[in-house]
PDB file of N, CA and C in Angstrom:
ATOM      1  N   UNK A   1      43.559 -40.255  18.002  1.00  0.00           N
ATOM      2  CA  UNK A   1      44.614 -40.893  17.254  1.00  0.00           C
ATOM      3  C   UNK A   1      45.477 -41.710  18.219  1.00  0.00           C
ATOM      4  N   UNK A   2      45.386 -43.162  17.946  1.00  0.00           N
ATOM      5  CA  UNK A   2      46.610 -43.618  18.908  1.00  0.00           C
ATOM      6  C   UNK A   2      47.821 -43.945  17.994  1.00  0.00           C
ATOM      7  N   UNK A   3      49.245 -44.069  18.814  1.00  0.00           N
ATOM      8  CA  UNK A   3      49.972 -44.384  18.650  1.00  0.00           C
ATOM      9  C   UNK A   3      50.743 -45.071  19.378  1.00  0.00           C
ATOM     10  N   UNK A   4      51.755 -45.581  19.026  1.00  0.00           N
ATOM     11  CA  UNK A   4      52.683 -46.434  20.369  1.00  0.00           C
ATOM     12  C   UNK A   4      53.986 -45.631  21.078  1.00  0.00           C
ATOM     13  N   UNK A   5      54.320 -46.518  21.967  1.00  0.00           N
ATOM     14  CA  UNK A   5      55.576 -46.206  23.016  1.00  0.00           C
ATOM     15  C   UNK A   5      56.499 -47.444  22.905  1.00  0.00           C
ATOM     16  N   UNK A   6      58.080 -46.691  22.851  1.00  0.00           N
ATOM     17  CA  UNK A   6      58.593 -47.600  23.241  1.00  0.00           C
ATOM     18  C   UNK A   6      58.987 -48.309  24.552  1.00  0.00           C
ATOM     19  N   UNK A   7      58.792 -47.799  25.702  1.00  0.00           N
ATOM     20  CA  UNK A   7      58.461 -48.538  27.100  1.00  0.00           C
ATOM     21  C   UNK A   7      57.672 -49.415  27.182  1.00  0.00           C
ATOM     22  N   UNK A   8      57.771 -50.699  27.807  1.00  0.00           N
ATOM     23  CA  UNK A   8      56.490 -51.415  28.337  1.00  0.00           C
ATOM     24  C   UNK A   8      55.843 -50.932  29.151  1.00  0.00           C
ATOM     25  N   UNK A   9      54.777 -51.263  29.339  1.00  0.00           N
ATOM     26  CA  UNK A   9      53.452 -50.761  29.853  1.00  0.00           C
ATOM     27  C   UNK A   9      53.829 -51.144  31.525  1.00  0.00           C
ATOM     28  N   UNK A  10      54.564 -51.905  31.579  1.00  0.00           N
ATOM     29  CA  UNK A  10      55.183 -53.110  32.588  1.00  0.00           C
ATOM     30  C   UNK A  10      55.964 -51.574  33.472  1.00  0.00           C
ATOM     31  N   UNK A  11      56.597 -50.540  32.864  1.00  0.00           N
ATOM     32  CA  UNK A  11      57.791 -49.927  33.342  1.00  0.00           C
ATOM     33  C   UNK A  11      56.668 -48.298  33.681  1.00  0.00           C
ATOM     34  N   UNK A  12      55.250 -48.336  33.432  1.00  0.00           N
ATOM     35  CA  UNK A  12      54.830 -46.933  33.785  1.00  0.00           C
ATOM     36  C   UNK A  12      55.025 -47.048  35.094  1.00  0.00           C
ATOM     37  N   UNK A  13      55.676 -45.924  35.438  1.00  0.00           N
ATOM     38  CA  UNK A  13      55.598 -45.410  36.659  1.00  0.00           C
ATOM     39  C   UNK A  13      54.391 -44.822  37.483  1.00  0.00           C
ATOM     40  N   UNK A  14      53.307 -44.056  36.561  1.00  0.00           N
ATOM     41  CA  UNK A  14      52.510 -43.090  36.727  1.00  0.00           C
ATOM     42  C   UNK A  14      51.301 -43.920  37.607  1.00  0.00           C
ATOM     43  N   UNK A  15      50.052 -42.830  38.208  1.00  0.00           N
ATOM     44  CA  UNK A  15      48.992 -43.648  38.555  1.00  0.00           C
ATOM     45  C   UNK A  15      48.058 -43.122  37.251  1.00  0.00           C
ATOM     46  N   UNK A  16      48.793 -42.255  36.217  1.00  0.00           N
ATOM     47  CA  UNK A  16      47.301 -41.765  35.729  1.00  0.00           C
ATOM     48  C   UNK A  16      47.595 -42.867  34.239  1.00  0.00           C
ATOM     49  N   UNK A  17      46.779 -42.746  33.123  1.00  0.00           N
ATOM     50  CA  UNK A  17      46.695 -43.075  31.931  1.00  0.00           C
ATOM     51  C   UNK A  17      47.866 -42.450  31.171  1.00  0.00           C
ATOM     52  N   UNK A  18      48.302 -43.490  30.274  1.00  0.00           N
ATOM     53  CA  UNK A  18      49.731 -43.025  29.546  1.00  0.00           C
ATOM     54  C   UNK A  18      49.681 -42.394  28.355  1.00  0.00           C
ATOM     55  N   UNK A  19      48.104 -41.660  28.107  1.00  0.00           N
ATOM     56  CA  UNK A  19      47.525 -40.979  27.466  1.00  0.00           C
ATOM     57  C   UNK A  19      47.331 -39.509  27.644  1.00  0.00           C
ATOM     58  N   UNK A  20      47.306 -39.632  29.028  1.00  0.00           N
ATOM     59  CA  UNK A  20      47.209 -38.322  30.048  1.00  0.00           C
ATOM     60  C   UNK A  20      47.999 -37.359  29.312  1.00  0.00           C
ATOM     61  N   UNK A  21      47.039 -35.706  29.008  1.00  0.00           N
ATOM     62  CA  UNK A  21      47.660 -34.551  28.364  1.00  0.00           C
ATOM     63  C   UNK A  21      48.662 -33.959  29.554  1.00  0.00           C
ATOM     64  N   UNK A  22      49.660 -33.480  29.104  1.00  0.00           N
ATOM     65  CA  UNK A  22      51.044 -33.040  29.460  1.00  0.00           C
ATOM     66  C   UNK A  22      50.990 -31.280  28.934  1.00  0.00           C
ATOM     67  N   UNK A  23      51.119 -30.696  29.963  1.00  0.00           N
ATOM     68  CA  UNK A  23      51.307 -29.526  29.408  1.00  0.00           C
ATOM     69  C   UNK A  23      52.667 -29.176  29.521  1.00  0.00           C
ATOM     70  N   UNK A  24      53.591 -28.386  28.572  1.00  0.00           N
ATOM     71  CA  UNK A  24      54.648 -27.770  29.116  1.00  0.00           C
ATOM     72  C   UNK A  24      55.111 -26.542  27.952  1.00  0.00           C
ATOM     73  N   UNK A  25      56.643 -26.771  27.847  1.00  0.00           N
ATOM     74  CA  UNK A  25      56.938 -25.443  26.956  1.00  0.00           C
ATOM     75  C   UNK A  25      57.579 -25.886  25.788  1.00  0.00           C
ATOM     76  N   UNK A  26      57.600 -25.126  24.569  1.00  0.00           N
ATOM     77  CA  UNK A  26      58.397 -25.599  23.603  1.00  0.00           C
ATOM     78  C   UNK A  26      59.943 -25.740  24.120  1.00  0.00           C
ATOM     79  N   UNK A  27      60.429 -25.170  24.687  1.00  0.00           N
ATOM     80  CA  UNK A  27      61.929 -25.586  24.936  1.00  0.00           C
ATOM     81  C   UNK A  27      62.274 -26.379  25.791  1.00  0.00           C
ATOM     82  N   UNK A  28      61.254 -26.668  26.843  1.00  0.00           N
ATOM     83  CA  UNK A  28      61.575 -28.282  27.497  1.00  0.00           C
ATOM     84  C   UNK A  28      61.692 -28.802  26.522  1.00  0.00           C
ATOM     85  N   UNK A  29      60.825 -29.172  25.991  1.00  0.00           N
ATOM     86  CA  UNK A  29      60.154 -30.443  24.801  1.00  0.00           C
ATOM     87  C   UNK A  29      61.551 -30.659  23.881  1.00  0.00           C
ATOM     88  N   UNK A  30      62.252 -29.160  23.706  1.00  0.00           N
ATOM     89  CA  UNK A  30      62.894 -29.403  22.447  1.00  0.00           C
ATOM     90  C   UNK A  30      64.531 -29.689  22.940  1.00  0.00           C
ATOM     91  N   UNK A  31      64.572 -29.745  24.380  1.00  0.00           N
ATOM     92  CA  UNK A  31      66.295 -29.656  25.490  1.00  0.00           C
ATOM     93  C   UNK A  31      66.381 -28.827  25.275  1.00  0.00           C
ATOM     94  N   UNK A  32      66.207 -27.478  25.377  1.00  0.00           N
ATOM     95  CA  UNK A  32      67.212 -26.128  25.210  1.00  0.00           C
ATOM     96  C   UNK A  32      66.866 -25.665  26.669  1.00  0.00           C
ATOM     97  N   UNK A  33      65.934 -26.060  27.684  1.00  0.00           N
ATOM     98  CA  UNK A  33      65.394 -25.393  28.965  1.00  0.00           C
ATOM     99  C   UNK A  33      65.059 -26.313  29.963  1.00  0.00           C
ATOM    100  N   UNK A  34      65.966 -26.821  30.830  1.00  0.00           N
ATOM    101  CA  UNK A  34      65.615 -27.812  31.648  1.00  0.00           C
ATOM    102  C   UNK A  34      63.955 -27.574  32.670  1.00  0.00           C
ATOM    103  N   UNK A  35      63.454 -29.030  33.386  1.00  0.00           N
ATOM    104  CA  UNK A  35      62.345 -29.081  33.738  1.00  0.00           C
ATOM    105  C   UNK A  35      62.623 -28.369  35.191  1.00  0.00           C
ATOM    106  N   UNK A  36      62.221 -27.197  35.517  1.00  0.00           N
ATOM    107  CA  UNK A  36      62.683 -26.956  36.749  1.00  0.00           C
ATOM    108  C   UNK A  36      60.786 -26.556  37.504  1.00  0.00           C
ATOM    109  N   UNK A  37      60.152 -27.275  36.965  1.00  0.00           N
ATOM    110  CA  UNK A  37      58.763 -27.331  38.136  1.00  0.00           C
ATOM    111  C   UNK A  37      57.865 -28.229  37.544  1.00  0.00           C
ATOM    112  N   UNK A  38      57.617 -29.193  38.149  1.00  0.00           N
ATOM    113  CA  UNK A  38      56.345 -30.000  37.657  1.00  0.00           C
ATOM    114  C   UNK A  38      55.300 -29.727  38.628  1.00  0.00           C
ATOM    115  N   UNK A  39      54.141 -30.272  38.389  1.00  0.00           N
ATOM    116  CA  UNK A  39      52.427 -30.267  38.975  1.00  0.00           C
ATOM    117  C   UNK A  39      51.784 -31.291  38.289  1.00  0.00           C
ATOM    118  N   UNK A  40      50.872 -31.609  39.551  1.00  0.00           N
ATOM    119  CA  UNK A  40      49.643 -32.409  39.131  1.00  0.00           C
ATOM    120  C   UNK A  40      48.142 -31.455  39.107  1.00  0.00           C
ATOM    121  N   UNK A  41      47.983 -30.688  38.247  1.00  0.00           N
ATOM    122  CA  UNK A  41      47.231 -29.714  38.332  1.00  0.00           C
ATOM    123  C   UNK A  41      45.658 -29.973  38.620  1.00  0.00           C
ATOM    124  N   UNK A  42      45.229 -29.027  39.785  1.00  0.00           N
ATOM    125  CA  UNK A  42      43.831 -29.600  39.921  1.00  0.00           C
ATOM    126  C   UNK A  42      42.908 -28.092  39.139  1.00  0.00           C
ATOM    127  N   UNK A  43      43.623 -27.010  38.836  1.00  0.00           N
ATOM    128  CA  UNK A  43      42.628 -26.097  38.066  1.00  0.00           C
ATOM    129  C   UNK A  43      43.256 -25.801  36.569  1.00  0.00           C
ATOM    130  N   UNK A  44      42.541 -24.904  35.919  1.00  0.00           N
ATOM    131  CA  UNK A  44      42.283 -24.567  34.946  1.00  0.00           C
ATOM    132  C   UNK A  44      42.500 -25.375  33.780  1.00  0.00           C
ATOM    133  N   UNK A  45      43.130 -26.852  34.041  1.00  0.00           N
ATOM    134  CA  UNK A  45      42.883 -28.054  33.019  1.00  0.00           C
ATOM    135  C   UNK A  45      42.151 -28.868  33.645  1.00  0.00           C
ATOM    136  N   UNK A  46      41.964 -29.998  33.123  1.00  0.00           N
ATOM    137  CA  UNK A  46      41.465 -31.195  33.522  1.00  0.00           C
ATOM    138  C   UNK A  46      42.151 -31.960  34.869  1.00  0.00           C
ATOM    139  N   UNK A  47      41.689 -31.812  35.517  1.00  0.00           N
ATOM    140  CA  UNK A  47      42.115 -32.955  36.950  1.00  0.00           C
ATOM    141  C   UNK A  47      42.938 -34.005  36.761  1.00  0.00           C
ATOM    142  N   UNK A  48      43.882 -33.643  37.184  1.00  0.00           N
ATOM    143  CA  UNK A  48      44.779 -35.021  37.280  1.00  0.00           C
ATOM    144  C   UNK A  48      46.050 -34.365  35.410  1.00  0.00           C
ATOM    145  N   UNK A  49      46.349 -33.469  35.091  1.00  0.00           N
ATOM    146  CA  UNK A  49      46.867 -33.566  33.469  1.00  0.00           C
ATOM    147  C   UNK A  49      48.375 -32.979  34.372  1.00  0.00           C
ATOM    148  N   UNK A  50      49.096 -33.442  34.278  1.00  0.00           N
ATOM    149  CA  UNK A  50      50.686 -32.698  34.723  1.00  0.00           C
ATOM    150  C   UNK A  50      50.951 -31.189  33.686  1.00  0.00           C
ATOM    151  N   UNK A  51      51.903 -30.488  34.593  1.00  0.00           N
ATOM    152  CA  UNK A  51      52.660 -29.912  34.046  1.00  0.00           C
ATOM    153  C   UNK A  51      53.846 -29.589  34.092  1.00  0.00           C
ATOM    154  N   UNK A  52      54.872 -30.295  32.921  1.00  0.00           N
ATOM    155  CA  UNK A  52      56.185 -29.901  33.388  1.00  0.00           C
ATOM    156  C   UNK A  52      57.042 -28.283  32.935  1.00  0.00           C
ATOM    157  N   UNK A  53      57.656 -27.599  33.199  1.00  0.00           N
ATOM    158  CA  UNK A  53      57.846 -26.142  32.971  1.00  0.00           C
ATOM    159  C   UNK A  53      59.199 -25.776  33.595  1.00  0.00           C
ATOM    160  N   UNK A  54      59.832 -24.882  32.741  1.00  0.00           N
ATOM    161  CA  UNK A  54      61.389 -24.437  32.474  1.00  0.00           C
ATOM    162  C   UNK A  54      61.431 -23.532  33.006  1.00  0.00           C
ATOM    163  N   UNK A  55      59.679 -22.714  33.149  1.00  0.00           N
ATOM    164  CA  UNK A  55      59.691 -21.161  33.935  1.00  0.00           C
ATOM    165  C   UNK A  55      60.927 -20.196  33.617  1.00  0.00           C
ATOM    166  N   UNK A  56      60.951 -20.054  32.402  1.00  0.00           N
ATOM    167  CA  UNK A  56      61.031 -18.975  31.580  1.00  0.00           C
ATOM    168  C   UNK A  56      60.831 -18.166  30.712  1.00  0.00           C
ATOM    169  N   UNK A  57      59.278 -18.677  30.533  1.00  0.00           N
ATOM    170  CA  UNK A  57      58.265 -18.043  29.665  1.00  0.00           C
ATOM    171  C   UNK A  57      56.977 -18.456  30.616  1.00  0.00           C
ATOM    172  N   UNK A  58      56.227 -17.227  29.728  1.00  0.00           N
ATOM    173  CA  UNK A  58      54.677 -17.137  30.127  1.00  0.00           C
ATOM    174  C   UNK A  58      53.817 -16.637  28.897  1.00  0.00           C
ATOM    175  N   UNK A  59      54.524 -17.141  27.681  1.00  0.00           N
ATOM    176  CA  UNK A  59      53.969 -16.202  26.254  1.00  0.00           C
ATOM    177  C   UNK A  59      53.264 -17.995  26.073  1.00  0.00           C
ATOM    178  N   UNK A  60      51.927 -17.472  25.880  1.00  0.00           N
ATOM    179  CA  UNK A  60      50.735 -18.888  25.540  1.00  0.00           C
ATOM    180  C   UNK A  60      51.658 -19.323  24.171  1.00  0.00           C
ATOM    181  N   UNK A  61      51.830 -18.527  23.184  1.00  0.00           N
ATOM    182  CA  UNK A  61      52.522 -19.375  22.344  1.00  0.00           C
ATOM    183  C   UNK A  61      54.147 -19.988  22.406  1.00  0.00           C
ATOM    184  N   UNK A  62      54.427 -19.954  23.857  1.00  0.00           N
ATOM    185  CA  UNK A  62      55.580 -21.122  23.781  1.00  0.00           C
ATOM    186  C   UNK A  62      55.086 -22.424  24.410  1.00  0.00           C
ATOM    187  N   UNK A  63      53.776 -22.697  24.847  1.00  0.00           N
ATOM    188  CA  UNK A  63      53.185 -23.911  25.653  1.00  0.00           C
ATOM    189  C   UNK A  63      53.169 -24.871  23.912  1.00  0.00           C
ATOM    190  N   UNK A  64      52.596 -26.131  24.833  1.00  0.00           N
ATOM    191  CA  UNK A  64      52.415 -27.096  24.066  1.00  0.00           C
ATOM    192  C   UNK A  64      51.999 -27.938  25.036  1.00  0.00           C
ATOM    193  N   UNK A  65      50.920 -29.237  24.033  1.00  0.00           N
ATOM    194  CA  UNK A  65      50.108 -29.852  24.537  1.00  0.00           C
ATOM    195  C   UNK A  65      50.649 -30.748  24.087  1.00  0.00           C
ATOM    196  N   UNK A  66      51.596 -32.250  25.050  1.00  0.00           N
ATOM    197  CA  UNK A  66      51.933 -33.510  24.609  1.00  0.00           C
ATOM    198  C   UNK A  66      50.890 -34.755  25.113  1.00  0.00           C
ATOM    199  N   UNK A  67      51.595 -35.929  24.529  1.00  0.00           N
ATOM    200  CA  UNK A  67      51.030 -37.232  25.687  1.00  0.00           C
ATOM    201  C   UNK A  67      51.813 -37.255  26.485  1.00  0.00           C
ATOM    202  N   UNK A  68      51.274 -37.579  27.555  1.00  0.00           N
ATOM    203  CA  UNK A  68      52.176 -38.195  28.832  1.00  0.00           C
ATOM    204  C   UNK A  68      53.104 -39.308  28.657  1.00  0.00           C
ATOM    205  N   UNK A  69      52.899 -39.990  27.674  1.00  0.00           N
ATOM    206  CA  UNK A  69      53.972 -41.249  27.867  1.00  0.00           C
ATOM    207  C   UNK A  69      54.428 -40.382  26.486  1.00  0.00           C
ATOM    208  N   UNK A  70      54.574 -39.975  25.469  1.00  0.00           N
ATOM    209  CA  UNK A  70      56.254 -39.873  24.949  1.00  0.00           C
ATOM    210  C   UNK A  70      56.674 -38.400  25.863  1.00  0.00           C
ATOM    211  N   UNK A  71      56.004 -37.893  26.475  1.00  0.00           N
ATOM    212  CA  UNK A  71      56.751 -36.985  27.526  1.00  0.00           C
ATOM    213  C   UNK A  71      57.873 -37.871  28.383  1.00  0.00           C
ATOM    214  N   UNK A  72      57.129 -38.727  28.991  1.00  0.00           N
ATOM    215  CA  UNK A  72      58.152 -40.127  29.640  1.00  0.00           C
ATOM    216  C   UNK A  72      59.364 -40.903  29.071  1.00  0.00           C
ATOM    217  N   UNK A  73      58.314 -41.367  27.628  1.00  0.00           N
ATOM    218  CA  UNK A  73      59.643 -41.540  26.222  1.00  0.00           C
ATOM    219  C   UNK A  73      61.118 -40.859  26.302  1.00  0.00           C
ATOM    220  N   UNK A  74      60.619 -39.815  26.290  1.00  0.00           N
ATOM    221  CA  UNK A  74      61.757 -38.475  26.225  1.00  0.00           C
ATOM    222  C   UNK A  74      62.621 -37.898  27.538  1.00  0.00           C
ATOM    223  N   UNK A  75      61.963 -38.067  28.220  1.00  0.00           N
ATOM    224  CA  UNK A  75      62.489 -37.658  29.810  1.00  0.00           C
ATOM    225  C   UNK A  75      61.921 -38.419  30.569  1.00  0.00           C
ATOM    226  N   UNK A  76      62.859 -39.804  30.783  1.00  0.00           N
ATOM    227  CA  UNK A  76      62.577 -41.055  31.849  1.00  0.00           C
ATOM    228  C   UNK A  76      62.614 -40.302  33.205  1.00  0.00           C
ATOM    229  N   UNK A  77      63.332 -39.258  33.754  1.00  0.00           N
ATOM    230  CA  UNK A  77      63.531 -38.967  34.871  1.00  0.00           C
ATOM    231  C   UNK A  77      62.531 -38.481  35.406  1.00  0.00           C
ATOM    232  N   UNK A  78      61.758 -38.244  35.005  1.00  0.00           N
ATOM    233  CA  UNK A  78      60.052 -37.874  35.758  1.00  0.00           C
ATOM    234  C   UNK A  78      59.808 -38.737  36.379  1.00  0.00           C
ATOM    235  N   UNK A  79      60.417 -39.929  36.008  1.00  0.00           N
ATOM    236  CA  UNK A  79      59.648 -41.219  36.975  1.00  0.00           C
ATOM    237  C   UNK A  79      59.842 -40.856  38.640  1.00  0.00           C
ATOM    238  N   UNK A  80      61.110 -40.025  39.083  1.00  0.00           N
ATOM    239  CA  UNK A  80      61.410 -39.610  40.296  1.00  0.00           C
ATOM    240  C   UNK A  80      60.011 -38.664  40.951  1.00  0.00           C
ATOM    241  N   UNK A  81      58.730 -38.613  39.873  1.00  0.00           N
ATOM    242  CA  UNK A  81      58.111 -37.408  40.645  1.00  0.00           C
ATOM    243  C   UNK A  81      56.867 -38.219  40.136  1.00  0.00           C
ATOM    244  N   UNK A  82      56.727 -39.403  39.926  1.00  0.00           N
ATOM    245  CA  UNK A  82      55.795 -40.307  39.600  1.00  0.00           C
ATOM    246  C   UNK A  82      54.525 -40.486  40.925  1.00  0.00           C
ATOM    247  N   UNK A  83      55.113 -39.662  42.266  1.00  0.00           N
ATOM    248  CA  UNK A  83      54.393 -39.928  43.093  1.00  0.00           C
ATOM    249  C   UNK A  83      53.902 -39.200  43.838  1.00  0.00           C
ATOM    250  N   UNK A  84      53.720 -37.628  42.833  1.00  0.00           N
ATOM    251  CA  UNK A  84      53.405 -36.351  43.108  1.00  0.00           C
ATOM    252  C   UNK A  84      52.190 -36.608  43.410  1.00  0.00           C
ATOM    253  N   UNK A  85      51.672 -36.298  44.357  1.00  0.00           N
ATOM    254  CA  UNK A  85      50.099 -36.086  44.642  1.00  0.00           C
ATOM    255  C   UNK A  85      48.894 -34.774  43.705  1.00  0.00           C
ATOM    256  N   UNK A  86      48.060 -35.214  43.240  1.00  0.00           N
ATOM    257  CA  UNK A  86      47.135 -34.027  42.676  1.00  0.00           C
ATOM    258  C   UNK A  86      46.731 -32.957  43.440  1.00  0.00           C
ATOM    259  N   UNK A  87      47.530 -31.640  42.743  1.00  0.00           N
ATOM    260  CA  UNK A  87      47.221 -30.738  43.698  1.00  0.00           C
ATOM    261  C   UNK A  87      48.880 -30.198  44.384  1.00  0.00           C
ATOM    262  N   UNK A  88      49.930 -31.043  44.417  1.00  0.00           N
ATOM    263  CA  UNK A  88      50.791 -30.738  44.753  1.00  0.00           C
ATOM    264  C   UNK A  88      51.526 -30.042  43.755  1.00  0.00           C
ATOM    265  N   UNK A  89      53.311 -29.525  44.099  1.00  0.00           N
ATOM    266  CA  UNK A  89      54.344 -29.003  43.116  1.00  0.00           C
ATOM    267  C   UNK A  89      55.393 -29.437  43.633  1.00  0.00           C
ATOM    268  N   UNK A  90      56.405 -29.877  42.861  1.00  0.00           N
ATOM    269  CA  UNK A  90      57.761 -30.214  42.807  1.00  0.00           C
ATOM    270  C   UNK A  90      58.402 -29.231  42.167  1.00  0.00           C
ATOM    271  N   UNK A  91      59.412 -28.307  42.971  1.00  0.00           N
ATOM    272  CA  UNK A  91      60.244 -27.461  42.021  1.00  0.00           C
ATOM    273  C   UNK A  91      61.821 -27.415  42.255  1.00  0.00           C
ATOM    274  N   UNK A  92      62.836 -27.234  41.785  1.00  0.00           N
ATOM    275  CA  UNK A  92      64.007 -26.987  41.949  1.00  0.00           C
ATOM    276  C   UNK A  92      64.560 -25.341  40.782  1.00  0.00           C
ATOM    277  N   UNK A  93      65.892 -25.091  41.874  1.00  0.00           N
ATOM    278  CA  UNK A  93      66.596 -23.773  41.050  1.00  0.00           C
ATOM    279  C   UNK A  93      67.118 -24.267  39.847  1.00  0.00           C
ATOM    280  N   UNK A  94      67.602 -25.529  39.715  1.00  0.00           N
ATOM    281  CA  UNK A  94      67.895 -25.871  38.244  1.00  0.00           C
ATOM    282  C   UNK A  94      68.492 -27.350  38.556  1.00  0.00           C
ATOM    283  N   UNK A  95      68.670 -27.799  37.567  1.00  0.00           N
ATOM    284  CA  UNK A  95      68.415 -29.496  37.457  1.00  0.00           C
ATOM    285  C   UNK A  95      70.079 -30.157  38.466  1.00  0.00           C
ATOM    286  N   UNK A  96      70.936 -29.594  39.099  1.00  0.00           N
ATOM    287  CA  UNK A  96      71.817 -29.729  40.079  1.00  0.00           C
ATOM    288  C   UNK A  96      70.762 -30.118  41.379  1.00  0.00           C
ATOM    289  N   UNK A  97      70.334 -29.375  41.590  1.00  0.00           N
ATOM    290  CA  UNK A  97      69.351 -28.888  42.931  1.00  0.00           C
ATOM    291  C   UNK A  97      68.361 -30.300  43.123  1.00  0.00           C
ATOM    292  N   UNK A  98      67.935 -30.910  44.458  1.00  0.00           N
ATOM    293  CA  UNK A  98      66.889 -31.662  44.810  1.00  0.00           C
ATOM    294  C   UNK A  98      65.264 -30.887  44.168  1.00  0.00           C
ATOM    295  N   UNK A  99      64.310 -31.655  43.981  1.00  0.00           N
ATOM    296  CA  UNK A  99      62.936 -31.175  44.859  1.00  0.00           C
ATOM    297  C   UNK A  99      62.761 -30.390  45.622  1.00  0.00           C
ATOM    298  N   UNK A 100      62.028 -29.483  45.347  1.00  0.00           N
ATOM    299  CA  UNK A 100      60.763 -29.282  46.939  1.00  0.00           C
ATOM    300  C   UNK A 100      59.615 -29.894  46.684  1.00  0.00           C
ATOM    301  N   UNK A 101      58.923 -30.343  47.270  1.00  0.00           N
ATOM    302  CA  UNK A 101      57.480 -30.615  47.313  1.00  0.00           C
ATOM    303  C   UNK A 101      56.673 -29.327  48.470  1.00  0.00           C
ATOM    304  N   UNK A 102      55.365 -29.022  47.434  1.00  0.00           N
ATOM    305  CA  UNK A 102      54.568 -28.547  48.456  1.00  0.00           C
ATOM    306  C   UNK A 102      53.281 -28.846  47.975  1.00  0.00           C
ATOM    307  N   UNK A 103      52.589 -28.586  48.529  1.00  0.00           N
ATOM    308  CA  UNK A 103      51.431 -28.310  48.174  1.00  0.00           C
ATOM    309  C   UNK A 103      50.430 -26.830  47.550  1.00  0.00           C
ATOM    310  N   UNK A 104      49.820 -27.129  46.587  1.00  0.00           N
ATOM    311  CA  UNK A 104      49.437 -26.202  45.336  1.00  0.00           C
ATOM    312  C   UNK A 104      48.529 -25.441  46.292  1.00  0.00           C
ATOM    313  N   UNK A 105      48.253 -23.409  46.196  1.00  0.00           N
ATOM    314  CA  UNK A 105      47.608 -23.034  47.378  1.00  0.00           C
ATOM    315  C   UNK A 105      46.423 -22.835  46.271  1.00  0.00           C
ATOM    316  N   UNK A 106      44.950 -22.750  46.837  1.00  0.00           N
ATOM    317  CA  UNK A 106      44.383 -22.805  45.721  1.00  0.00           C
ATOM    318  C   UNK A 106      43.771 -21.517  45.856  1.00  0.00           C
TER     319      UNK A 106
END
């Protein structure tokens, strides 16, 4: 099913497809739980699919499966981590706090 974005195509930040599956949690998605860890995950999804996460759940039924661009739609500020390497993690104690970057141990 496609649909559109309101960003130009002109303004992706990303290297992947603006199609690219997004994993995260229902309460990111919904503002009640800020993004406090993203990944460019190289296991148990597809290579290269992000995940952004509030890390305060681990119950499978609070995940959810978005697109990557209205994930972007919705939270422009990812563009700051637009240059996460696959395989790496960006995390902070809560959305005050910088980054860390490391690398994902496998």
């Amino acid at each position: 099913m496609s649909h559109n974005h309101t960003f130009s195509v002109n303004d992706w930040p990303f290297d992947c497809a603006i199609n690219t599956c997004v994993v995260t949690t229902k309460f990111v998605y919904d503002k009640s739980e800020p993004i406090v860890q993203a990944l460019v995950n190289t296991t148990h999804y597809e290579d290269g699919e992000w995940q952004f996460m509030c890390n305060t759940t681990d119950d499978p039924d609070d995940g959810m499966v978005v697109c990557m661009g209205c994930f972007f739609q919705k939270f422009p500020e990812i563009a700051e981590l637009a240059s996460l390497p696959l395989g790496w993690d960006a995390y902070r104690e809560d959305v005050t706090q910088p980054w860390d970057i490391e690398k994902l141990e496998l």
